[in-house]
Protein backbone atom coordinates (compact mmCIF):
# COMPACT_ATOMS: atom_id res chain seq x y z
CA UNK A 1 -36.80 -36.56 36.51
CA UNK A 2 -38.27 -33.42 36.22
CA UNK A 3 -41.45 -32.69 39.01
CA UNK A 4 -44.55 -33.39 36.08
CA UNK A 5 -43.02 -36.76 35.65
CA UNK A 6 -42.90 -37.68 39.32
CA UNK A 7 -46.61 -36.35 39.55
CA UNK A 8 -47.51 -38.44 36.81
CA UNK A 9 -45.31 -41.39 38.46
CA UNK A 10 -46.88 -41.05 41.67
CA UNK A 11 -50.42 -40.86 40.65
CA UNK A 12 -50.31 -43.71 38.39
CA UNK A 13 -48.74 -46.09 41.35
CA UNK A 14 -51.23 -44.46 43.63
CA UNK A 15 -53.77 -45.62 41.24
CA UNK A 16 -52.19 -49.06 41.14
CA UNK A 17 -52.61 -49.91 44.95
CA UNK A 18 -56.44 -48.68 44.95
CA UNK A 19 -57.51 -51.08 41.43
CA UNK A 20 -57.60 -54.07 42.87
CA UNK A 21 -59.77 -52.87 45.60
CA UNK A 22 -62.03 -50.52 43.31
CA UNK A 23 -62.00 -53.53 40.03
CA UNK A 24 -62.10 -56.74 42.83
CA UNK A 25 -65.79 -58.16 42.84
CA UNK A 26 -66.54 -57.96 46.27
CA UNK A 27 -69.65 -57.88 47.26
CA UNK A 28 -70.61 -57.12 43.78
CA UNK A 29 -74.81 -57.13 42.32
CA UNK A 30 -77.94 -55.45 41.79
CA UNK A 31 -79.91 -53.29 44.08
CA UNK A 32 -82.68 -51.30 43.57
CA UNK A 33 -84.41 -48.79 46.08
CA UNK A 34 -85.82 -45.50 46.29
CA UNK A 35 -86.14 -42.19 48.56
CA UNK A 36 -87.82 -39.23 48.90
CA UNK A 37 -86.19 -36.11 48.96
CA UNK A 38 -86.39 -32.19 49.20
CA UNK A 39 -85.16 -29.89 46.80
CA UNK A 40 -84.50 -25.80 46.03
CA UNK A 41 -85.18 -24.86 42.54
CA UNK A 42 -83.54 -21.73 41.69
CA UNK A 43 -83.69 -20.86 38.11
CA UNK A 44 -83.18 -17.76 35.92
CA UNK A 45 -85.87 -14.90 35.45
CA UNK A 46 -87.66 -16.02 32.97
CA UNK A 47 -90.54 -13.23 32.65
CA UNK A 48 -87.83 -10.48 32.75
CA UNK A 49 -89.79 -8.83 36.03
CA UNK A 50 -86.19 -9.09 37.64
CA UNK A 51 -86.92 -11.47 40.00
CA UNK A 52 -85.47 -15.01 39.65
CA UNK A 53 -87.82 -17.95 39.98
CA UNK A 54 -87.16 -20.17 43.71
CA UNK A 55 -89.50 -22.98 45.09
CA UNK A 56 -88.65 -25.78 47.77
CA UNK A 57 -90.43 -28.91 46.86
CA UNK A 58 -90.69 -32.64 47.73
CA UNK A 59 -89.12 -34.49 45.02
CA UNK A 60 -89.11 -38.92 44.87
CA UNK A 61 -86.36 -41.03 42.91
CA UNK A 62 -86.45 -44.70 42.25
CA UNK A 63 -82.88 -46.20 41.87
CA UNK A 64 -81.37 -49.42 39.91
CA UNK A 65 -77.67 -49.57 40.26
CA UNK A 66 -75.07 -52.70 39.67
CA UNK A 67 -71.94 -52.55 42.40
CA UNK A 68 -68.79 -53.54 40.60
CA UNK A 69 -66.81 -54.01 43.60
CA UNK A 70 -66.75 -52.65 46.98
CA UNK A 71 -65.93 -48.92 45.93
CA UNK A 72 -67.24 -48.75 42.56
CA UNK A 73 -71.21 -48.95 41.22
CA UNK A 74 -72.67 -47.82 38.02
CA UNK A 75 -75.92 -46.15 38.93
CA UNK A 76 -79.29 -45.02 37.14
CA UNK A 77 -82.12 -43.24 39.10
CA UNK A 78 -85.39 -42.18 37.25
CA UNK A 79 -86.55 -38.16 39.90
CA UNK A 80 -89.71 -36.77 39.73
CA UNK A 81 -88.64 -33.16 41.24
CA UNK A 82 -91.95 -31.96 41.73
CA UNK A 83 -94.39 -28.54 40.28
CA UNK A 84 -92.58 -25.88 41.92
CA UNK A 85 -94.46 -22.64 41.93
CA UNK A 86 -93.48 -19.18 42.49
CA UNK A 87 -96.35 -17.04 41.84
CA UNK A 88 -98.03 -17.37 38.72
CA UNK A 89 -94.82 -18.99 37.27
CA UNK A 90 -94.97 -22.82 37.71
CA UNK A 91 -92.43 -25.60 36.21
CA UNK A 92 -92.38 -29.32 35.91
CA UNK A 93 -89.67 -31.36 35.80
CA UNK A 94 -88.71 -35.01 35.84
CA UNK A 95 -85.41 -36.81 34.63
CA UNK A 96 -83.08 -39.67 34.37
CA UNK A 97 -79.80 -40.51 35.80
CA UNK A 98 -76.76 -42.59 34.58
CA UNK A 99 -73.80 -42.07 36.78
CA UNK A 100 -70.99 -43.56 39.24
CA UNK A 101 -70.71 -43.75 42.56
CA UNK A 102 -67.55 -44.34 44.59
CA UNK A 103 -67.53 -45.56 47.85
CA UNK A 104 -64.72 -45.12 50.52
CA UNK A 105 -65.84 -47.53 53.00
CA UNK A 106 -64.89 -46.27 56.85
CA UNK A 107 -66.30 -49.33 58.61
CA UNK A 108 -68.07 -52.85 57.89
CA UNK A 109 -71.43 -50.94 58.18
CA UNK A 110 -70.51 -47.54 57.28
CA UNK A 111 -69.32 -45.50 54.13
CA UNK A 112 -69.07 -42.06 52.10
CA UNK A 113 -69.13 -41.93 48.49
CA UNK A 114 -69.14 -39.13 45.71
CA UNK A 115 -71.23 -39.82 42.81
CA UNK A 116 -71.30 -38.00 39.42
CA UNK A 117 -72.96 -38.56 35.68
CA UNK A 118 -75.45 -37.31 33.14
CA UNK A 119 -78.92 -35.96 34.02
CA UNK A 120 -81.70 -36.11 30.79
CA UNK A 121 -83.79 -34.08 32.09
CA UNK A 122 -87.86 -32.77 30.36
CA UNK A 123 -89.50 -29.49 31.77
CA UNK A 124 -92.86 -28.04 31.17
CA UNK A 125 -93.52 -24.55 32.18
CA UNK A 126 -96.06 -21.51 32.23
CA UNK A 127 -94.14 -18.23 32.36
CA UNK A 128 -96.43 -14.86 32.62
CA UNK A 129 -99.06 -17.63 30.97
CA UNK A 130 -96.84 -18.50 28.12
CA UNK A 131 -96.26 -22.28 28.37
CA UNK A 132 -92.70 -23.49 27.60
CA UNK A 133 -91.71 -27.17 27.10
CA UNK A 134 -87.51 -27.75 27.18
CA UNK A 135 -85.37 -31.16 27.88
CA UNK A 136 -81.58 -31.47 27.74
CA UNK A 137 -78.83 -33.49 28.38
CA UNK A 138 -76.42 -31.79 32.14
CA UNK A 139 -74.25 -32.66 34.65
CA UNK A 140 -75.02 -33.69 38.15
CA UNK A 141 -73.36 -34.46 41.20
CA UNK A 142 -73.77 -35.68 44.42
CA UNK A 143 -71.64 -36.97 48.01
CA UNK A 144 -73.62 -39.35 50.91
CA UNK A 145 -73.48 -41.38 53.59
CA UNK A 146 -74.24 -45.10 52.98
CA UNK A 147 -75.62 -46.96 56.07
CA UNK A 148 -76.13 -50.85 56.11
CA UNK A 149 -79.00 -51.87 58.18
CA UNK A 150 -78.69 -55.69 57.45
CA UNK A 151 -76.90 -57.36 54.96
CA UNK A 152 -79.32 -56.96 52.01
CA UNK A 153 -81.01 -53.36 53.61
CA UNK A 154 -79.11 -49.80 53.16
CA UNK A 155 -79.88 -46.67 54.36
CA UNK A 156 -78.67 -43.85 51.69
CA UNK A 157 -78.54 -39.78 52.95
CA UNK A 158 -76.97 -37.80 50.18
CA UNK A 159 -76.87 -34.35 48.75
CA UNK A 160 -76.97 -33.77 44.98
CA UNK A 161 -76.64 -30.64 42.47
CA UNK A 162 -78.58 -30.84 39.40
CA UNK A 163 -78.60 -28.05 36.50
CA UNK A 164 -81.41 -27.97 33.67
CA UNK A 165 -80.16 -25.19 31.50
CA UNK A 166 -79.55 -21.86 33.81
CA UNK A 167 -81.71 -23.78 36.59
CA UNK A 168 -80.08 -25.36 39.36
CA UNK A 169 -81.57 -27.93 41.56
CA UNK A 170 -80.47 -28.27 45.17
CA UNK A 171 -81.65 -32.17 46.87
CA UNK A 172 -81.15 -33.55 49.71
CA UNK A 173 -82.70 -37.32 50.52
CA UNK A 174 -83.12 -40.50 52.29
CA UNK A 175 -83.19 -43.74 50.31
CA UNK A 176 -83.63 -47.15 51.28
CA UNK A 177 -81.67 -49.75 49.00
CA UNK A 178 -81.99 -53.52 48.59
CA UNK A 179 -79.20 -55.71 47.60
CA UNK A 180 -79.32 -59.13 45.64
């Protein structure tokens, strides 16, 4: 057996073991939650002065997610990032979620996860008082720590990378999450 074929072999019993733990319904349902957050906006130069465009901002998420098991939830979140500013330049921008998250639970009451999807993002902007309007369709992800403070309340912390075009968004929050 040559060593791709015991890779392959390997991963796919490794994979084995952790389904019935990832596909069993434990502790499976809604929750729903939100957070506040702050974020770093660093985008391209868009006036061509030579100087990029960078803000910090407060940013707030609500978020509706369905846990499939005790490692695995399908996730959407609806973020208003803020109006950053950076002198006369100013930008906009709101999205939408729809992701995974997966959990690797360390304790009854305590977790990490990694999280990853599709951000559909819309951004209005005035750029040396030229206004721009732009949405798309990018990548995000994100890694946390999950903290239950009863059975139905969670505490979320977690960092996440979002990218509108050539502007990347840097966020770090707290979010409170209720279980049904």
């Amino acid at each position: 057996m040559n060593a791709r074929k015991a890779a392959l072999l390997g991963t796919a019993l490794g994979l084995a073991t952790l389904a019935p733990q990832i596909a069993t319904a434990q502790d499976p349902g809604l929750y729903l939650g939100g957070g506040i957050g702050y974020n770093r906006i660093e985008g391209e130069d868009f006036t061509g002065d030579g100087d990029d465009f960078e803000d910090d901002r407060v940013s707030y998420k609500g978020i509706a997610g369905f846990k499939l098991g005790r490692m695995l939830s399908l996730e959407g979140q609806y973020i208003d990032f803020g109006t950053a500013e950076d002198g006369d330049n100013r930008v906009e921008a709101d999205g939408w979620t729809a992701g995974a998250v997966l959990d690797l639970p360390l304790t009854e009451n305590f977790s990490i996860y990694g999280k990853g999807g599709a951000l559909f993002w819309d951004a209005e902007g005035r750029f040396a008082n030229v206004r721009v309007d732009d949405d798309g369709t990018d990548p995000f992800y994100g890694a946390g720590a999950r903290f239950a403070l009863s059975q139905n309340l969670g505490l979320r912390i977690e960092y996440e990378r979002f990218e509108l075009n050539d502007t990347d968004i840097d966020m770090a929050s707290a979010n409170l999450l209720f279980h049904f």
